[in-house]
Each structure stands twice: as structure tokens, then as C-alpha cells.
N, C-alpha and C. Protein backbone atom coordinates (compact mmCIF):
# COMPACT_ATOMS: atom_id res chain seq x y z
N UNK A 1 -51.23 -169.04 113.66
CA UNK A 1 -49.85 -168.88 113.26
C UNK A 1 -49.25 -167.66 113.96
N UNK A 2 -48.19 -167.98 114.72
CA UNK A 2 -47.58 -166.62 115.46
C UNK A 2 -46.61 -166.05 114.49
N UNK A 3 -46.70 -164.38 114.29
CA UNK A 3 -46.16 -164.04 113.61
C UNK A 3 -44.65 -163.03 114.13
N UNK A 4 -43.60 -162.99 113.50
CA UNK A 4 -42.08 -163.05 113.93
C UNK A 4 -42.43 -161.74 115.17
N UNK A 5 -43.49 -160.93 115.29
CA UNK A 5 -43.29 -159.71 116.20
C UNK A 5 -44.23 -160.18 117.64
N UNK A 6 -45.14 -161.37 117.11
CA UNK A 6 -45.68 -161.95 118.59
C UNK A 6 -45.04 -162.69 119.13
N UNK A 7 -43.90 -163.43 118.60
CA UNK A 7 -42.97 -164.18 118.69
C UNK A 7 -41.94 -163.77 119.37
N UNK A 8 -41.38 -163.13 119.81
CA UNK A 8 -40.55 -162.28 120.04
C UNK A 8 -40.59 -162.07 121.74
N UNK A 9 -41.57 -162.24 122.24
CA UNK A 9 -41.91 -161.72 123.75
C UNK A 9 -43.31 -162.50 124.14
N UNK A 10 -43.61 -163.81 123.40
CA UNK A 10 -44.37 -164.29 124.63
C UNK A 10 -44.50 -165.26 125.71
N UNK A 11 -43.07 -165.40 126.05
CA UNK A 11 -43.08 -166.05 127.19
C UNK A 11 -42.36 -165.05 127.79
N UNK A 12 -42.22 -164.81 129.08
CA UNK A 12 -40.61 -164.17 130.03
C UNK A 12 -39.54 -164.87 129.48
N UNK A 13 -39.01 -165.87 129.11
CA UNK A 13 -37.38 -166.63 128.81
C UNK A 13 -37.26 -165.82 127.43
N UNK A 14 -38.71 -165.64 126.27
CA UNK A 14 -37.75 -165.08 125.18
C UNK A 14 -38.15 -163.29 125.36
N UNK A 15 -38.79 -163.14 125.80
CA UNK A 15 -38.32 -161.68 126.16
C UNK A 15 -36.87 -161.53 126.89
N UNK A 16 -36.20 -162.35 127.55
CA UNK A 16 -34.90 -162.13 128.08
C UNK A 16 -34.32 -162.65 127.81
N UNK A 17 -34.53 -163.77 126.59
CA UNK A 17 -33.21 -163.51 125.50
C UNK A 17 -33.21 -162.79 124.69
N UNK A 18 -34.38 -162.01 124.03
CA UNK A 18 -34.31 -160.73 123.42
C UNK A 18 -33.41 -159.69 124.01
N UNK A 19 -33.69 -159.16 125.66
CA UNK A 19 -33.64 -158.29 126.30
C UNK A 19 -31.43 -158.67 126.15
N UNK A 20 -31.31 -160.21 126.62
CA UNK A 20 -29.44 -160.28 126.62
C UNK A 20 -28.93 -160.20 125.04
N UNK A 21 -30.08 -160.29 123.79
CA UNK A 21 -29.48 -160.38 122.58
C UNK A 21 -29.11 -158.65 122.53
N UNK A 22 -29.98 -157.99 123.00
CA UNK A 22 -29.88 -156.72 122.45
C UNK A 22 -28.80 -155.78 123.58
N UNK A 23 -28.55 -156.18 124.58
CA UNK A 23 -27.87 -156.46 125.41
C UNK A 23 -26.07 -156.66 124.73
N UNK A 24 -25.63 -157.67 124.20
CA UNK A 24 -24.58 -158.20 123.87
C UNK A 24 -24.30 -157.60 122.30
N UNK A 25 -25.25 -157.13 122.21
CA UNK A 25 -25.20 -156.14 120.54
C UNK A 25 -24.84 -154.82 120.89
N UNK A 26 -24.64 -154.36 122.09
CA UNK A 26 -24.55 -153.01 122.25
C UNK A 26 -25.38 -152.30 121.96
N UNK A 27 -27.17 -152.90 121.78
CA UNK A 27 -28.07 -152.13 121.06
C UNK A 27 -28.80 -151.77 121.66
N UNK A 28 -29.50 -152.32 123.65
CA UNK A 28 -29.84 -152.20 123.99
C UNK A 28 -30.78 -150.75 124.51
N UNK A 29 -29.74 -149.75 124.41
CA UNK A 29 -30.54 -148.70 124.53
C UNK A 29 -31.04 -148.30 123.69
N UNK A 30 -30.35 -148.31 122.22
CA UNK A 30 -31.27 -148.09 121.07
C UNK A 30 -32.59 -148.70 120.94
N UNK A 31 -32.59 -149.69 121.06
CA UNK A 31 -33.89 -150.23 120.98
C UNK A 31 -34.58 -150.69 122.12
N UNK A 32 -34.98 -150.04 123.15
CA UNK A 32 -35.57 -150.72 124.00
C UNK A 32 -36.78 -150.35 123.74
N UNK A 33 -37.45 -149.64 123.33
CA UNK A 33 -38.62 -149.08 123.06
C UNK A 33 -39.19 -150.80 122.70
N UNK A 34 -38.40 -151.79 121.93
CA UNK A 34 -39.07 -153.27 122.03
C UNK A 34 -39.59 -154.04 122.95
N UNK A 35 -38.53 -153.84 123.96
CA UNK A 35 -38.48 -154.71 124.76
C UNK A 35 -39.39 -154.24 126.17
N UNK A 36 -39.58 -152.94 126.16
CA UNK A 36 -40.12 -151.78 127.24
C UNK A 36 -41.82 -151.64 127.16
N UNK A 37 -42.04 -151.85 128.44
CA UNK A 37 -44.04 -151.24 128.51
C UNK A 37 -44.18 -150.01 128.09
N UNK A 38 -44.96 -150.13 127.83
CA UNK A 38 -45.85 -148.81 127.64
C UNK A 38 -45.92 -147.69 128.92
N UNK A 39 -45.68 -148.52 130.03
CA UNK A 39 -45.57 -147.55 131.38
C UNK A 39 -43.76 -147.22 131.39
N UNK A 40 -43.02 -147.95 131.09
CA UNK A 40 -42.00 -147.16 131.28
C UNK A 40 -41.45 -146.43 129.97
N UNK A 41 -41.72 -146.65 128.77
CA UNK A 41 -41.49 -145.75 127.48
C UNK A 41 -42.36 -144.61 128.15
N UNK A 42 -43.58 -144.31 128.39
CA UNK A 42 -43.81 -143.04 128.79
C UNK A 42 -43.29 -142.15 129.61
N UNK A 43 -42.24 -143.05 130.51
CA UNK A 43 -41.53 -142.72 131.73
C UNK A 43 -40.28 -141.90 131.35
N UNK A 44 -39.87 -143.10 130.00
CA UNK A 44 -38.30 -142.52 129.21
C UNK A 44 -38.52 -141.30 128.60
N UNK A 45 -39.32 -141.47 127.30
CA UNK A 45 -39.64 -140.58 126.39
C UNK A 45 -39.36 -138.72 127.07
N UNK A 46 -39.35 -138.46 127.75
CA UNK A 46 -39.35 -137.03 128.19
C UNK A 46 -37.99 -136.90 129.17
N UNK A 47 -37.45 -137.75 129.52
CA UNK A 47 -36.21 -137.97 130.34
C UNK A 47 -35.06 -137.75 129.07
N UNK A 48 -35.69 -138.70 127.96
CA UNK A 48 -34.76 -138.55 126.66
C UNK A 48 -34.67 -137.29 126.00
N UNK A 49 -35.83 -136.57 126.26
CA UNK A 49 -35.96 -135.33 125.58
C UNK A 49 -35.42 -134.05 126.28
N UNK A 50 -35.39 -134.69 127.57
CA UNK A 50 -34.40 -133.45 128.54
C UNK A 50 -33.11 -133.60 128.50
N UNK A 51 -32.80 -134.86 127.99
CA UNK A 51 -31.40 -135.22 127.78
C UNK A 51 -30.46 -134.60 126.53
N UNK A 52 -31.26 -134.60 125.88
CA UNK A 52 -30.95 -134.27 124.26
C UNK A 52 -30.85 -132.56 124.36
N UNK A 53 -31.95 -131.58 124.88
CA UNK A 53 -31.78 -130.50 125.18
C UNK A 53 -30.53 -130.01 126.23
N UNK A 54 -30.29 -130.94 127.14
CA UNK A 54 -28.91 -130.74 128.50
C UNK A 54 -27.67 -131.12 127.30
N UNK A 55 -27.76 -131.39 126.77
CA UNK A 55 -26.80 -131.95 125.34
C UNK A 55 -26.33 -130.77 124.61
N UNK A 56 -27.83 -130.29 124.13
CA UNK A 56 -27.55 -128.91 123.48
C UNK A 56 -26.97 -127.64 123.93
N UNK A 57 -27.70 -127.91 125.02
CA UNK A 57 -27.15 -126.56 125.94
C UNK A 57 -25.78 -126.55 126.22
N UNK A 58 -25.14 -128.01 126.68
CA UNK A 58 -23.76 -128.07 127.52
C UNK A 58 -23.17 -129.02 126.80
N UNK A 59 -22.98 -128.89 125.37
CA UNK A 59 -22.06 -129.82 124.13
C UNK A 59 -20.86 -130.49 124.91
N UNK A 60 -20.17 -129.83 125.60
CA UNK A 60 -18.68 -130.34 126.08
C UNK A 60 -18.98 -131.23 127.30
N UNK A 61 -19.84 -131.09 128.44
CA UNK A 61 -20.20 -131.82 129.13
C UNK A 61 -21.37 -133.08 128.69
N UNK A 62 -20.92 -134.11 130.06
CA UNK A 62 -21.26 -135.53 130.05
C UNK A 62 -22.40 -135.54 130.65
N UNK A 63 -23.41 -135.83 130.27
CA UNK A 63 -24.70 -135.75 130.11
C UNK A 63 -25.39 -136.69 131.32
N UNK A 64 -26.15 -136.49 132.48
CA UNK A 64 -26.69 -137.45 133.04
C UNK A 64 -27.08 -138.96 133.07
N UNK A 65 -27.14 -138.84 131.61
CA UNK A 65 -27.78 -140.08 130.71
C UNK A 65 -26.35 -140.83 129.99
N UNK A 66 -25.40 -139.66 130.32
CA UNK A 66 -23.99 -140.05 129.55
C UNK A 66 -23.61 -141.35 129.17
N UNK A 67 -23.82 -142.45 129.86
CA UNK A 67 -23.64 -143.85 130.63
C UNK A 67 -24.57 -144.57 130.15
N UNK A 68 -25.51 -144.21 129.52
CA UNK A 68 -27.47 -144.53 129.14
C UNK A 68 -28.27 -144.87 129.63
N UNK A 69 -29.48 -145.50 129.35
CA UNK A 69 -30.05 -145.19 130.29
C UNK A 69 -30.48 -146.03 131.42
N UNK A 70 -29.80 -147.05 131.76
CA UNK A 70 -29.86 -147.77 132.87
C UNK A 70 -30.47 -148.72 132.96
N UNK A 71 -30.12 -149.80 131.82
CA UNK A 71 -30.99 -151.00 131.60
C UNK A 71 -30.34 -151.82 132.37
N UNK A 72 -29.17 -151.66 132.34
CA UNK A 72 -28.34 -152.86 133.32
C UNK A 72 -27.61 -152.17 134.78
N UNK A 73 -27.10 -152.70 135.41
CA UNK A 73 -27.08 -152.04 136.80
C UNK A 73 -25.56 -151.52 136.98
N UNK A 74 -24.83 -151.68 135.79
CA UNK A 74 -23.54 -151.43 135.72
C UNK A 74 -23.48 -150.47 134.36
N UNK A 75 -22.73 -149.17 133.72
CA UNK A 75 -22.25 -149.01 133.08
C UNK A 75 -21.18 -149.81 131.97
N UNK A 76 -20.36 -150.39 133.05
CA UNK A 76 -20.05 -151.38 132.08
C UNK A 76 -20.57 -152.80 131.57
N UNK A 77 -20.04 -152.37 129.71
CA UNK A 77 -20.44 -153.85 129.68
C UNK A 77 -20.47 -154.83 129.88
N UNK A 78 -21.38 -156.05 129.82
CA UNK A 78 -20.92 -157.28 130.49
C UNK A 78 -22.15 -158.32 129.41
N UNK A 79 -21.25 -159.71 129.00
CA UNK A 79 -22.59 -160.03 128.36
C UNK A 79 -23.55 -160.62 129.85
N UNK A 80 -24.45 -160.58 128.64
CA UNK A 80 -25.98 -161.14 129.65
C UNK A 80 -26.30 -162.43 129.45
N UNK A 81 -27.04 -163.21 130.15
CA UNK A 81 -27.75 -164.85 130.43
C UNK A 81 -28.91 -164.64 131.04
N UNK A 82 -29.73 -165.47 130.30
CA UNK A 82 -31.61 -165.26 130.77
C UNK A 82 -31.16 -166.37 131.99
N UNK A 83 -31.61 -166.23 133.32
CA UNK A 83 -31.82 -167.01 134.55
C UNK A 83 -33.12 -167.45 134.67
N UNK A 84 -33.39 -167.13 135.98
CA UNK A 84 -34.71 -167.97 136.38
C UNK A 84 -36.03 -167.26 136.88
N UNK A 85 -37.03 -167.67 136.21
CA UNK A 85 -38.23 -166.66 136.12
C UNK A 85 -39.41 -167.37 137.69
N UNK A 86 -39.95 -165.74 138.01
CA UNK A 86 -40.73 -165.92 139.03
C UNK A 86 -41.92 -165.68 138.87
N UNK A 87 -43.15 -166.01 139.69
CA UNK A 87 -44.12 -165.02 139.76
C UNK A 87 -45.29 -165.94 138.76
N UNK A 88 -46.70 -165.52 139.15
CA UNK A 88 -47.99 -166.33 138.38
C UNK A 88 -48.35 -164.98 137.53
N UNK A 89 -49.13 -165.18 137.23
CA UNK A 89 -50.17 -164.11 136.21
C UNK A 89 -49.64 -163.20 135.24
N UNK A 90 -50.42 -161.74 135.33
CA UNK A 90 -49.90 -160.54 134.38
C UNK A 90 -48.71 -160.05 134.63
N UNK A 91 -48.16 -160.13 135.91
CA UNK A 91 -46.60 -159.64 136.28
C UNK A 91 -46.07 -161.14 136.60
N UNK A 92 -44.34 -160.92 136.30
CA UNK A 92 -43.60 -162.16 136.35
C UNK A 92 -42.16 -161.59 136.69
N UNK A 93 -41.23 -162.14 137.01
CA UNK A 93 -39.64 -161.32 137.37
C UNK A 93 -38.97 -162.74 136.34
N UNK A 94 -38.04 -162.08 136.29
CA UNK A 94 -36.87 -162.51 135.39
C UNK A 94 -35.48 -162.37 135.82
N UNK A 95 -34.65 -163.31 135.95
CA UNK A 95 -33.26 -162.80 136.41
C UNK A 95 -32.55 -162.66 134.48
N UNK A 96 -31.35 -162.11 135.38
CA UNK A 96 -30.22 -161.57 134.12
C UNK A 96 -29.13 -161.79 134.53
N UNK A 97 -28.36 -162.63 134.15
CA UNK A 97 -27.37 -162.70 135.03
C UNK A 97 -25.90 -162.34 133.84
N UNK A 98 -25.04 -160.94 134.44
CA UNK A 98 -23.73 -160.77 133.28
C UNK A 98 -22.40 -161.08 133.76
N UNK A 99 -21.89 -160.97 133.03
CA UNK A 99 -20.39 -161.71 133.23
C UNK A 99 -19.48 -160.65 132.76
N UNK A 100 -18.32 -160.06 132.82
CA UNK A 100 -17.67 -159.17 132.16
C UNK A 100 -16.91 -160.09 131.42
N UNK A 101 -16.51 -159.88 130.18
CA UNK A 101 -16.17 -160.46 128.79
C UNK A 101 -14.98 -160.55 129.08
N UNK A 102 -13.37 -161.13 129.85
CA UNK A 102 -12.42 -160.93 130.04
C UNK A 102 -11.40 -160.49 128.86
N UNK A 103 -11.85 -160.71 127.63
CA UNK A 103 -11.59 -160.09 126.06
C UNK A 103 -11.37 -158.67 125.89
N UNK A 104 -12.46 -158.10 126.54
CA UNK A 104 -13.06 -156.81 127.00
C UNK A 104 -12.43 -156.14 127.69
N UNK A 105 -11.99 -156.49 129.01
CA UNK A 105 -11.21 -155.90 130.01
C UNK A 105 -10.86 -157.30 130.81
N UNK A 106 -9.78 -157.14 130.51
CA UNK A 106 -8.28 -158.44 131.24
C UNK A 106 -8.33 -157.70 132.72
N UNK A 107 -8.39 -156.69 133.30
CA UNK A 107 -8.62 -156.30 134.64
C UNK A 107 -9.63 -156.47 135.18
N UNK A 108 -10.23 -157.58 134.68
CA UNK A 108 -11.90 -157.62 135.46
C UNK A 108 -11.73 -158.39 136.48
N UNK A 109 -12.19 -158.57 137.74
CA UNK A 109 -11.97 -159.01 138.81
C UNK A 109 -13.40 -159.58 139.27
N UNK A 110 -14.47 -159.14 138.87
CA UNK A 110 -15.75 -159.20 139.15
C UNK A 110 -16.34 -160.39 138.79
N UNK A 111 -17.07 -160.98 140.11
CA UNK A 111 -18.17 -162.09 140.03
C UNK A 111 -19.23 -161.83 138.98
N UNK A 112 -19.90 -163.03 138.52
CA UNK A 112 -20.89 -162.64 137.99
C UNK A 112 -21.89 -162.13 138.85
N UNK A 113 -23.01 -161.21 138.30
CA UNK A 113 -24.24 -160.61 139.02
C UNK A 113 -25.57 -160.58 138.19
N UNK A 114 -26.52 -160.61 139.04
CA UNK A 114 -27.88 -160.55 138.43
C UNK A 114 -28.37 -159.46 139.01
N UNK A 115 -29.40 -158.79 137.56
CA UNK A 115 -30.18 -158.18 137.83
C UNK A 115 -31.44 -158.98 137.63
N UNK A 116 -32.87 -158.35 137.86
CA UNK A 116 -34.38 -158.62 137.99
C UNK A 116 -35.07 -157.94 137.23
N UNK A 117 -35.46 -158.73 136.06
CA UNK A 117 -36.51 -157.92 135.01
C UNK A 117 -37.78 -158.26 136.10
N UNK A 118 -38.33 -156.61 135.71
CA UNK A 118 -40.09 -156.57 136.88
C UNK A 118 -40.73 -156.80 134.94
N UNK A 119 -41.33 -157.88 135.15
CA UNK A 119 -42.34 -158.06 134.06
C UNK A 119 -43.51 -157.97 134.19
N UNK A 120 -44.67 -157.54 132.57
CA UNK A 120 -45.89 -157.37 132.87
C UNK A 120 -46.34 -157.86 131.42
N UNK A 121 -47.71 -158.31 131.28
CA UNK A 121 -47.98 -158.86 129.77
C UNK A 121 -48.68 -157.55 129.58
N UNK A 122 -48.44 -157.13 128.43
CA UNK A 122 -49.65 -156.10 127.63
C UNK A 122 -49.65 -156.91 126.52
N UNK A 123 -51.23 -156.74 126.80
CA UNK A 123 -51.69 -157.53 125.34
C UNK A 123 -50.75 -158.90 124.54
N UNK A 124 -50.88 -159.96 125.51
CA UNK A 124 -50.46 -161.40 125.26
C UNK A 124 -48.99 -161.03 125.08
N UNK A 125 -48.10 -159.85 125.15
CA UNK A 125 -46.75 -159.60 125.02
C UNK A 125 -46.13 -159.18 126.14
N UNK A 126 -45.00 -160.17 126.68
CA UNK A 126 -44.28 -159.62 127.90
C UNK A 126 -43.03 -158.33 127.65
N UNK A 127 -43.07 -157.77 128.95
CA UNK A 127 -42.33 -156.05 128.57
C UNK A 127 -41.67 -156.03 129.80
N UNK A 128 -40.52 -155.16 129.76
CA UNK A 128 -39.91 -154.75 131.08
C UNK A 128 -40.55 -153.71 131.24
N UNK A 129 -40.96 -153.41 132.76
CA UNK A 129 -41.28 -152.73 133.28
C UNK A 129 -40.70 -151.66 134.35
N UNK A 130 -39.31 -152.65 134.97
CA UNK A 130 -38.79 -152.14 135.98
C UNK A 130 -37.50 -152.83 135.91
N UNK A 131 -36.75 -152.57 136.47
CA UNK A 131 -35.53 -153.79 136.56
C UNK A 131 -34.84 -153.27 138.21
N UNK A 132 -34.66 -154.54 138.83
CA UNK A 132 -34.39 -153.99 140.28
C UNK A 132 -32.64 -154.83 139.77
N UNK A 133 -32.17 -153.72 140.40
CA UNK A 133 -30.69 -154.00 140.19
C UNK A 133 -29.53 -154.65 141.53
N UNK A 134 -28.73 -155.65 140.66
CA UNK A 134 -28.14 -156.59 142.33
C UNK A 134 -27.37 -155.18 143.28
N UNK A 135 -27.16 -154.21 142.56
CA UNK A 135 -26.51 -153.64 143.54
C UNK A 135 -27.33 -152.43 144.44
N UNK A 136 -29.13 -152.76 144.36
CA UNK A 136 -29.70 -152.21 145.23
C UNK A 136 -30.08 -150.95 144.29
N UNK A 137 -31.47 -150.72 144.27
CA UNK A 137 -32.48 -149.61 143.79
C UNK A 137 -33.14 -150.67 142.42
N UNK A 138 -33.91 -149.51 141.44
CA UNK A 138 -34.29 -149.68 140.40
C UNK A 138 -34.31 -149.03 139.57
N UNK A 139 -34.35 -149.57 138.33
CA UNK A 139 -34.60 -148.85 136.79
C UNK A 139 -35.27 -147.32 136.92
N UNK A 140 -36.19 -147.45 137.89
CA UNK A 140 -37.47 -146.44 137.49
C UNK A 140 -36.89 -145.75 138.72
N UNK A 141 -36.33 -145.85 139.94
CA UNK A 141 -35.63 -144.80 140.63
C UNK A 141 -34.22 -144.15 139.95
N UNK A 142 -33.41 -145.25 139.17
CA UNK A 142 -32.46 -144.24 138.26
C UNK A 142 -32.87 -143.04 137.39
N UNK A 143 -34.00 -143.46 136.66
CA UNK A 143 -34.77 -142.27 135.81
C UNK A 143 -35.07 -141.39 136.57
N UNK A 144 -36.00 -141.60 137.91
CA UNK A 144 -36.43 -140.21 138.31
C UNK A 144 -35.10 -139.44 138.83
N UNK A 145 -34.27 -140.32 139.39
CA UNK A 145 -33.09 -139.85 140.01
C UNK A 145 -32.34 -138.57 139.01
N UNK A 146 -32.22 -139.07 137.79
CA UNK A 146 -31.61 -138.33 136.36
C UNK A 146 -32.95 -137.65 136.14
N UNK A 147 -34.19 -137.17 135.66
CA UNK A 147 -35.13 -136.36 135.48
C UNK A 147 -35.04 -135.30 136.05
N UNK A 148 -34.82 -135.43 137.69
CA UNK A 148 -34.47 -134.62 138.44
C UNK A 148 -33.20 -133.60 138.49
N UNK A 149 -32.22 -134.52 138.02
CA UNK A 149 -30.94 -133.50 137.99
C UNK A 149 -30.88 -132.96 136.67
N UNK A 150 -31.32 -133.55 135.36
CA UNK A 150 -31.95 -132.46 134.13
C UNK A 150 -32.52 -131.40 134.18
N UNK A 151 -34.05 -131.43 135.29
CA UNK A 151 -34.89 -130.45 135.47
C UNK A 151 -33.80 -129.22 135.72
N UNK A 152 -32.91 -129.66 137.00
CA UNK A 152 -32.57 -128.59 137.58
C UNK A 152 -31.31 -128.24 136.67
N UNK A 153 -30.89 -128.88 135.95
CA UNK A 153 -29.72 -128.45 135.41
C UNK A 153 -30.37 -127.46 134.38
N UNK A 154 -31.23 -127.83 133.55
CA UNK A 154 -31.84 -127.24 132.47
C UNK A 154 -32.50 -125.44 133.14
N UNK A 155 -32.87 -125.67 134.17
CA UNK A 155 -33.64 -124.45 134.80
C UNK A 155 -32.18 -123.58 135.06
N UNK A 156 -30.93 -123.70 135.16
CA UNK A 156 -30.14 -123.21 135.37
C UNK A 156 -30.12 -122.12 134.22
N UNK A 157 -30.17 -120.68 134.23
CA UNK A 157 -30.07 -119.68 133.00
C UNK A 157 -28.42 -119.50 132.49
């Protein structure tokens, strides 16, 4: 009997309708710690914690992370659609494909675009790992990209 939390992520299609539910809830960054490996929560976890301190320090200013933290390849919102999955074994890719909500913003002009969930199973459960974004780089180069300008912002006396 699969129970509602193995359920949740073991194929790639419902991990990325999880990934567009939480996505279209505006919840996504709150909760990704669900939807996220274990290799990239270790990745976040201290990026978040430099964030929260660059916060403290500089209340009036917009925070590196201001925008969050870069699950989708756009700041703005847009809902999401699970696409078409690649790949054999422990790693698998996933498309995402968003649309801007014309409800949302009547000035939207923009095609739809996909991003690429980099998937991996831990323990019979699929996780994002990476997400390569349509407009060129990835998830895990945005983080170090922002880690980096924390470090140095924070080292600033």
C-alpha cells in the first residue's frame, strides 16, 4: 500500500505536477525542501541562512534572494505544465513548461517557455536536483552565483 508521502514523487510526471502545483500556489519556495534532493537542500540551506543575515544587516535593501530562490527561470510568475520526461535509470529530466496568466498581467507579450527539471531517485523518491533554465544556465549556478555576492556583501564591515 503506497502511502500519501510515497505517493507524491514516484514517478517524474507526479513529482512535476507536485513541483507546477506548488508552483501555481505561490508556494513553491516555501516548500521546496519537498520537492528538492538532499544534494541541493544542502546546497540551499546556508545560502538561506546568508540571506536572512544580509536581511538583517541591510533591512531597507533587496536582498539577493529578493526574487527567491530560483526555481523557475523567470521572476515572474507564470503558471506551470508537467511536459515531457527524458532519460533511463536513477537520473531522469523533466520539462516545465509556463505560460504568463494574462489575468495577471494584460501586458504579457511572452511565448510560452520551458524549463528542465535535472532529476534523481533517492530512495524510490524522485527530487529536483538541478533545473537548467530555457533562458540558459542553472538552478545550482544561480545559487552559487547569489552565495557569492552574500559572502561578499556580508564581509563588508
Amino acid at each position: 500500500m503506497l502511502t500519501c508521502a510515497t505517493s507524491l514523487a514516484d514517478t517524474p510526471h507526479r513529482l512535476g505536477a507536485r513541483f507546477c502545483a506548488l508552483n501555481n500556489a505561490h508556494a513553491l519556495d516555501a516548500q521546496y525542501r519537498t520537492i528538492a534532493s538532499s544534494g541541493l537542500i544542502q546546497m540551499v540551506e546556508p545560502i538561506i541562512k546568508m540571506n536572512d543575515a544580509y536581511l538583517a544587516r541591510y533591512p531597507d535593501d533587496k536582498s539577493p534572494l529578493g526574487d527567491g530562490l530560483g526555481l523557475t527561470g523567470v521572476a515572474d510568475h507564470a503558471r506551470c505544465e508537467v511536459g515531457k520526461a527524458a532519460g533511463k535509470g536513477a537520473r531522469r529530466q523533466l520539462d516545465v513548461t509556463y505560460r504568463i496568466d494574462d489575468k495577471h498581467d494584460a501586458g504579457a507579450s511572452r511565448k510560452p517557455w520551458s524549463d528542465r527539471l535535472m532529476l534523481v531517485n533517492e530512495d524510490g523518491q524522485w527530487k529536483v536536483d538541478d533545473i537548467r533554465y530555457a533562458s540558459g544556465g542553472t538552478l545550482r549556478q544561480f545559487l552559487l552565483m547569489n552565495r557569492k555576492a552574500l559572502q561578499r556583501d556580508l564581509a563588508v564591515k
